[in-house]
C-alpha atoms as a PDB file:
ATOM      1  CA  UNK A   1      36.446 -31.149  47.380  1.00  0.00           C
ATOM      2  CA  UNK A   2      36.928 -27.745  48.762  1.00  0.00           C
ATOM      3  CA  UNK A   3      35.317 -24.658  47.566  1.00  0.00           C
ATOM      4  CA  UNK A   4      36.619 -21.444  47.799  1.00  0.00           C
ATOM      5  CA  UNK A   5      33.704 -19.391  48.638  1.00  0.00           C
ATOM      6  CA  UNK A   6      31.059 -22.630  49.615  1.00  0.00           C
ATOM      7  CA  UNK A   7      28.214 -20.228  50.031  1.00  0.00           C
ATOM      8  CA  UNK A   8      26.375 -21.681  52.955  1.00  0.00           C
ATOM      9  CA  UNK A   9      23.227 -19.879  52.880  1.00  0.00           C
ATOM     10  CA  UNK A  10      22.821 -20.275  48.986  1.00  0.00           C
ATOM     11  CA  UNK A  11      23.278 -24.234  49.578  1.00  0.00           C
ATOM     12  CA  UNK A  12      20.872 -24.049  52.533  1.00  0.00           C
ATOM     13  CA  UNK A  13      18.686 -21.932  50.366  1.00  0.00           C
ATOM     14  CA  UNK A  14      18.450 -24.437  47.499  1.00  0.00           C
ATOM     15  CA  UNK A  15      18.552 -27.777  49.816  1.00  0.00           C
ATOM     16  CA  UNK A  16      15.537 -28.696  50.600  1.00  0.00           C
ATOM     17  CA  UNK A  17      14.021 -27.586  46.505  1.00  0.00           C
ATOM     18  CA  UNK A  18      14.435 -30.686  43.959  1.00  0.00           C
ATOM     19  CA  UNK A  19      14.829 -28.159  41.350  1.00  0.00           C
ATOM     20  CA  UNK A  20      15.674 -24.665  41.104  1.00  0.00           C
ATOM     21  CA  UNK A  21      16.404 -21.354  38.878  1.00  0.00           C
ATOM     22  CA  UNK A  22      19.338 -20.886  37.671  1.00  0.00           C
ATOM     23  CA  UNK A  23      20.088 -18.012  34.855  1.00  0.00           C
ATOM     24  CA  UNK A  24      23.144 -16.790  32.930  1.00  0.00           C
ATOM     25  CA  UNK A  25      24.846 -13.509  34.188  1.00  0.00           C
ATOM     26  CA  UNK A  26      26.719 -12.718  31.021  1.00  0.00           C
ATOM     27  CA  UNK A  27      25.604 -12.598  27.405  1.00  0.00           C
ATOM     28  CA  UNK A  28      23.667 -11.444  24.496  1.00  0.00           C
ATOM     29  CA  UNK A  29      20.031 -13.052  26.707  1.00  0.00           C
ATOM     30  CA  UNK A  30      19.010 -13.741  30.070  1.00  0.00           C
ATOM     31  CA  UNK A  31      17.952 -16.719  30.207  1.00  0.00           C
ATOM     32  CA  UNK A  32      16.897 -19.000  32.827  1.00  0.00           C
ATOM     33  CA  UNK A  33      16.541 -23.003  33.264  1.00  0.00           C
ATOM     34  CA  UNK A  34      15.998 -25.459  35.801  1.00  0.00           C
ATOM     35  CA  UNK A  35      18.649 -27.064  37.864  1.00  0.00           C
ATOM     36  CA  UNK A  36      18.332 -30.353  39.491  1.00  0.00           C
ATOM     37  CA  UNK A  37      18.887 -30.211  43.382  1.00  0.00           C
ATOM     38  CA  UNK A  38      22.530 -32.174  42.877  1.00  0.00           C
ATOM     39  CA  UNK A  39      23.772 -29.949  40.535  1.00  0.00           C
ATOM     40  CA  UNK A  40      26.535 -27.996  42.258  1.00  0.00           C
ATOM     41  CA  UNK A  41      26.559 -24.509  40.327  1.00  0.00           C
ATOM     42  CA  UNK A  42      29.267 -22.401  40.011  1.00  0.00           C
ATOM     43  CA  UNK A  43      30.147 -18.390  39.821  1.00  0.00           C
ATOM     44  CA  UNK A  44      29.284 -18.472  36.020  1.00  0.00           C
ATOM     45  CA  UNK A  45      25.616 -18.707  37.068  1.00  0.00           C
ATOM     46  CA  UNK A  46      22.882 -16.779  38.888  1.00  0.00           C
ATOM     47  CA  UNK A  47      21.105 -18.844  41.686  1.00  0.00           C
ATOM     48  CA  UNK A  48      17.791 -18.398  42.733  1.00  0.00           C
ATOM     49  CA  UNK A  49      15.690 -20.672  45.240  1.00  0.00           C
ATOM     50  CA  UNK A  50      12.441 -20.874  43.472  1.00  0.00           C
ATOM     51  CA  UNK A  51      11.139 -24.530  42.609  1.00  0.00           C
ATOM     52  CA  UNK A  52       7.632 -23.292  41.249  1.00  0.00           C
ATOM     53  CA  UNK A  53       6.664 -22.296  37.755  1.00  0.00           C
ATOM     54  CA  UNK A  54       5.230 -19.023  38.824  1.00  0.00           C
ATOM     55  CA  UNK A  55       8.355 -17.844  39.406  1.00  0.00           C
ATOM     56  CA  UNK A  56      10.274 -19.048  36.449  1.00  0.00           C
ATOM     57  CA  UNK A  57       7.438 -17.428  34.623  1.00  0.00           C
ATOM     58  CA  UNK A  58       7.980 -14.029  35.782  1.00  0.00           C
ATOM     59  CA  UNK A  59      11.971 -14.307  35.368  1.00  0.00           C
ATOM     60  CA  UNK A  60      11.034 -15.094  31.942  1.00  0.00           C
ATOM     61  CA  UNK A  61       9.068 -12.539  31.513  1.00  0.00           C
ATOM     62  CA  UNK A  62       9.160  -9.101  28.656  1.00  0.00           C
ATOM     63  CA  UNK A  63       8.605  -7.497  31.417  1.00  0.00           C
ATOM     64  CA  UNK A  64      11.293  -8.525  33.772  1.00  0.00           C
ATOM     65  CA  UNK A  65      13.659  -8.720  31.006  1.00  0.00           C
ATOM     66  CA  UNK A  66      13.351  -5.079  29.919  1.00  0.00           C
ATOM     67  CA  UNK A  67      13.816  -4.043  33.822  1.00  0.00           C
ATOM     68  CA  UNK A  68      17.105  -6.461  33.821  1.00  0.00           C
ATOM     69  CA  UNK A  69      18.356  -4.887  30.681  1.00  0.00           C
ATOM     70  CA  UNK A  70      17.822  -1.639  32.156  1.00  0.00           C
ATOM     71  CA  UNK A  71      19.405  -2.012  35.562  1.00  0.00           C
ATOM     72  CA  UNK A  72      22.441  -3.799  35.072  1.00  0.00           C
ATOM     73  CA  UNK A  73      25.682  -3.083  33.254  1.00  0.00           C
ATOM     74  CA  UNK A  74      26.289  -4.544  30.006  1.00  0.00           C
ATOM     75  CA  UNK A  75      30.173  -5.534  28.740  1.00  0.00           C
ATOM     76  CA  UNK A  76      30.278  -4.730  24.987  1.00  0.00           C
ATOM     77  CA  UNK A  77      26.898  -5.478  23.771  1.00  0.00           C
ATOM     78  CA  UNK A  78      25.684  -8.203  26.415  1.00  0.00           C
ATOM     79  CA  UNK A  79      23.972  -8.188  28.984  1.00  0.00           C
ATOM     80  CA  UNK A  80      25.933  -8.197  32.379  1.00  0.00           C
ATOM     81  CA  UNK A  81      22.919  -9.188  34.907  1.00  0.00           C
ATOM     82  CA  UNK A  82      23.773  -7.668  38.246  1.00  0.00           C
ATOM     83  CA  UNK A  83      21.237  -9.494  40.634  1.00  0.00           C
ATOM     84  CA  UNK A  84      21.489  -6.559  43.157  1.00  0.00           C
ATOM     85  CA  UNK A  85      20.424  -4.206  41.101  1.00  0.00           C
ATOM     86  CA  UNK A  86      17.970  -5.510  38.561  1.00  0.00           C
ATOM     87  CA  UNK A  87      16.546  -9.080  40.617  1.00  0.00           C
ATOM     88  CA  UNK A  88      16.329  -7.149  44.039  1.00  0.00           C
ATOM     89  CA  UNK A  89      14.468  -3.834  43.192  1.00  0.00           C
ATOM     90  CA  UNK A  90      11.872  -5.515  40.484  1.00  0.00           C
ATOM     91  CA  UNK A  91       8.864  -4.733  41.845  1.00  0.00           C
ATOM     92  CA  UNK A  92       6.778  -8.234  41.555  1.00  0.00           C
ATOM     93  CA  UNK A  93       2.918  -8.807  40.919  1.00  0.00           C
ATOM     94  CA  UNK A  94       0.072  -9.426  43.692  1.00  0.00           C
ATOM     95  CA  UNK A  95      -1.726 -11.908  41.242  1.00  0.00           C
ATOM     96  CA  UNK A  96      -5.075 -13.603  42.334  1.00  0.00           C
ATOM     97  CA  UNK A  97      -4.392 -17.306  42.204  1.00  0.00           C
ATOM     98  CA  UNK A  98      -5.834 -17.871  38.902  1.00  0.00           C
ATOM     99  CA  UNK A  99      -3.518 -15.264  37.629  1.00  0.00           C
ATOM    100  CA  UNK A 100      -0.780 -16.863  39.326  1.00  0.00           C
ATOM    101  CA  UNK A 101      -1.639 -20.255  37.569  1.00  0.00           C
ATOM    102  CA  UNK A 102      -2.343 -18.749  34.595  1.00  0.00           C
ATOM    103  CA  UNK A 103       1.584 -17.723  34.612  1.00  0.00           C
ATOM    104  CA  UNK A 104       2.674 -21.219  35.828  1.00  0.00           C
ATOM    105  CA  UNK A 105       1.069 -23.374  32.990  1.00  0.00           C
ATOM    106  CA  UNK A 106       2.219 -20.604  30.724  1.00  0.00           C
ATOM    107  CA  UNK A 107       5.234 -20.689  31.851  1.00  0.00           C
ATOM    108  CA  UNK A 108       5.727 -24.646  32.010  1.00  0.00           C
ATOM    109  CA  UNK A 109       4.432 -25.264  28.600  1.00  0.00           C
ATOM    110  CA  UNK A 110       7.051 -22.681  27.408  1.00  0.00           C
ATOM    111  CA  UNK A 111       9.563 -24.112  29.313  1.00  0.00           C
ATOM    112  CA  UNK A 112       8.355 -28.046  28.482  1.00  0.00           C
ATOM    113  CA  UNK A 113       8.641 -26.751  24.411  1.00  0.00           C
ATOM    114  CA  UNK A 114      11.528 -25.156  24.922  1.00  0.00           C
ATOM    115  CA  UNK A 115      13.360 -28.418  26.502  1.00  0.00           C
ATOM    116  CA  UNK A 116      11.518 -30.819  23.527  1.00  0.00           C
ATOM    117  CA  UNK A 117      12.927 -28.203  20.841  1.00  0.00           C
ATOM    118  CA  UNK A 118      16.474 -28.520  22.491  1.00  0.00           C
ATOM    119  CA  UNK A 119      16.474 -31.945  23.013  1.00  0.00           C
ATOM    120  CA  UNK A 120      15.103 -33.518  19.353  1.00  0.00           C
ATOM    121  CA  UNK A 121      17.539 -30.797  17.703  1.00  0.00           C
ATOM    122  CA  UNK A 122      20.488 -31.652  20.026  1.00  0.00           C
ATOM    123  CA  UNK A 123      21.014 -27.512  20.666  1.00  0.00           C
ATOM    124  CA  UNK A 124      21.507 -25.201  23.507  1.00  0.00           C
ATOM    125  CA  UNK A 125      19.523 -22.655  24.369  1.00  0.00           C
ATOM    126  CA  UNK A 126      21.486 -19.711  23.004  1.00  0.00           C
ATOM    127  CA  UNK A 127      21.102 -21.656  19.932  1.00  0.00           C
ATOM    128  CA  UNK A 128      17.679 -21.625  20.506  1.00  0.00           C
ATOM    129  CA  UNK A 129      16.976 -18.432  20.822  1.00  0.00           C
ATOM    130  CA  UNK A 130      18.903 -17.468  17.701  1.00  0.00           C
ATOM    131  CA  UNK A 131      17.508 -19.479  15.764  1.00  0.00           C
ATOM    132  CA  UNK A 132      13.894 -17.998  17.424  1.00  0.00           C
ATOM    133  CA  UNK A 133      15.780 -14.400  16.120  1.00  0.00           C
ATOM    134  CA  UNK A 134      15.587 -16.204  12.754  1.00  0.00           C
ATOM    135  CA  UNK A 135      11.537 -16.794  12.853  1.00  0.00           C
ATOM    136  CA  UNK A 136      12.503 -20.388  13.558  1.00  0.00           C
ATOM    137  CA  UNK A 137       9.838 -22.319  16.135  1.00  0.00           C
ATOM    138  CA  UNK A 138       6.850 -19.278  15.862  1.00  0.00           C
ATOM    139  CA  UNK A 139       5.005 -21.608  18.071  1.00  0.00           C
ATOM    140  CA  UNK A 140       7.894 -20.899  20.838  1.00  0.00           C
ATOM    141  CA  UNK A 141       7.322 -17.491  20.191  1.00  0.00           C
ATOM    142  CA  UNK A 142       3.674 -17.426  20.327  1.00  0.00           C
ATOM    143  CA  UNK A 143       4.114 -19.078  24.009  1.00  0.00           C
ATOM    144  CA  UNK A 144       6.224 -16.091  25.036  1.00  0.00           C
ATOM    145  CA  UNK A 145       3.591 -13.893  23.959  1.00  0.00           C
ATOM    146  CA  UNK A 146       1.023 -16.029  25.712  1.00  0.00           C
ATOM    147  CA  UNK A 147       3.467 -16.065  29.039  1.00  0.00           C
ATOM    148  CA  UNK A 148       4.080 -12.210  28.537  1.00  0.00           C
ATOM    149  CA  UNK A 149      -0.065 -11.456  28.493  1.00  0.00           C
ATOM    150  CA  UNK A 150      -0.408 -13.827  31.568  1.00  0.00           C
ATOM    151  CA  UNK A 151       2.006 -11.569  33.680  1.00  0.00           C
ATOM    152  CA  UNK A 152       0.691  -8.501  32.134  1.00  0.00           C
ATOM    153  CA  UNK A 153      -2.673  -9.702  33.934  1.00  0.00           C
ATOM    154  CA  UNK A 154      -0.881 -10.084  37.330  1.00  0.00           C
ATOM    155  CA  UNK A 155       0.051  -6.324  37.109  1.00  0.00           C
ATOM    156  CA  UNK A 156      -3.816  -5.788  35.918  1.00  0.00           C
ATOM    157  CA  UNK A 157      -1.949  -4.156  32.902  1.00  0.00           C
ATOM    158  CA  UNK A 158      -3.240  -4.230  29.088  1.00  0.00           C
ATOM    159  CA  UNK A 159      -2.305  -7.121  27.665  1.00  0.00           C
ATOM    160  CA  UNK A 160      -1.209  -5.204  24.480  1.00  0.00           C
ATOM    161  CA  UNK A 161       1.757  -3.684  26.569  1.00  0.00           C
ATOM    162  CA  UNK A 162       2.815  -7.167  27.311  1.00  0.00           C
ATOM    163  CA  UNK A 163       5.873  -7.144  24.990  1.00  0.00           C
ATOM    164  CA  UNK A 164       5.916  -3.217  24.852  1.00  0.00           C
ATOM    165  CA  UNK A 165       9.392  -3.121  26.413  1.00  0.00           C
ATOM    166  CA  UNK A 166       9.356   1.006  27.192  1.00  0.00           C
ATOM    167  CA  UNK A 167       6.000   0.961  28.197  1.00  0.00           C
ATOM    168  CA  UNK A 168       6.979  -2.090  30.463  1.00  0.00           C
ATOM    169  CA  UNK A 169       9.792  -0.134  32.157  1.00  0.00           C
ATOM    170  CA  UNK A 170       7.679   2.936  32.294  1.00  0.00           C
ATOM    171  CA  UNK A 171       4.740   1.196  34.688  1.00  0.00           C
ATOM    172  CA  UNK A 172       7.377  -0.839  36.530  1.00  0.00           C
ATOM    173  CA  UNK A 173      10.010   1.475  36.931  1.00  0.00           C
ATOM    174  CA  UNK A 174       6.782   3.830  38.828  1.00  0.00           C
ATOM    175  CA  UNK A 175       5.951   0.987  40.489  1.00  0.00           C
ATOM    176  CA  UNK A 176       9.375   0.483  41.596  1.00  0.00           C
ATOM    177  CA  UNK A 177       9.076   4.050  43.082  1.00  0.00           C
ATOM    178  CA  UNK A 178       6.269   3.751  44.934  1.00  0.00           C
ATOM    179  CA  UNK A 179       7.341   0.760  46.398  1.00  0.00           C
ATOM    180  CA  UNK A 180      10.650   2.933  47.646  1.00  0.00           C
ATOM    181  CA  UNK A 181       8.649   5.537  49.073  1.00  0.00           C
ATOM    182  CA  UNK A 182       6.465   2.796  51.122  1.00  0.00           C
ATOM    183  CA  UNK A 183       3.296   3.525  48.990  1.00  0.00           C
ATOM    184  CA  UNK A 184       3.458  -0.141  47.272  1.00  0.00           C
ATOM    185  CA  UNK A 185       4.505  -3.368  48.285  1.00  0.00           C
ATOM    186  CA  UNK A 186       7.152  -5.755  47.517  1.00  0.00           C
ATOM    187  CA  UNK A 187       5.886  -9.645  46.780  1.00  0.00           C
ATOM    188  CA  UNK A 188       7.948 -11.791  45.567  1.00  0.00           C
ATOM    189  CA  UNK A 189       5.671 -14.705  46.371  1.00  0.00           C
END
């Protein structure tokens, strides 16, 4: 088979992972899942080389969330997630490691419920999620809150701004700043 763009350094990226991210780039949610290493993606999908759960955990994220929905573009109501602009200028955390962990189980028992909720109900995740809209599965919910406190800790941020979305994009957005005028730093690991 021949590809018309083959992306070499997105397949070298993602070679040597046995999973990683991949997210949607058009729709009413961002949302992000695993991909098994021989799953060939296509343009429909964002593609990011990350294989840990930290990571996944801060793509998740209220926090990264309302910067995404505040950089990119949007096409009617949804969300039009332009990587360049909302993935590449987040400014991430400097956690300690237990802040780090404290993400990545957060994040994988979200994730693990998330995948035992779509699997025993035979649904997708916009599904999901709009049935989460509903007040259906409050104990998915209440492990996005618990994810969203976890990465409020990373920034050393009150946990009660965790789901604040404008106070989010207030402290990140300055944070964002600083980083552009060489006063922070950038570390997305």
């Amino acid at each position: 088979m021949k590809f018309w763009r083959p992306r070499p350094e997105m397949r070298k990226a993602i070679a040597s992972k046995s999973r990683y991210l991949v997210s949607t780039l058009t729709g009413k949610r961002l949302l992000f899942t695993w991909a098994d290493n021989d799953w060939c993606p296509s343009n429909a999908v964002g593609v990011f080389a990350f294989d840990d759960d930290y990571s996944i955990g801060i793509l998740t994220s209220t926090a990264f969330d309302a910067w995404v929905w505040n950089e990119s573009s949007t096409m009617k109501d949804d969300l039009r997630f332009t990587p360049s602009t909302a993935f590449e200028t987040y400014p991430w955390p400097s956690p300690t490691p237990d802040e780090r962990q404290a993400v990545a189980e957060a994040a994988r028992d979200l994730i693990n419920r998330r995948r035992e909720i779509s699997r025993n109900d035979q649904i997708g995740l916009t599904v999901l999620y709009n049935r989460v809209d509903e007040g259906a599965y409050s104990d998915l919910f209440k492990l996005h809150k618990r994810l969203d406190a976890a990465v409020a800790d990373c920034y050393h941020w009150p946990r009660k701004i965790a789901q604040d979305r404008f106070e989010l994009l207030q402290r990140i957005g300055k944070l964002n700043q600083q980083i552009g005028q060489g006063v922070g730093q950038y570390n997305p690991f």
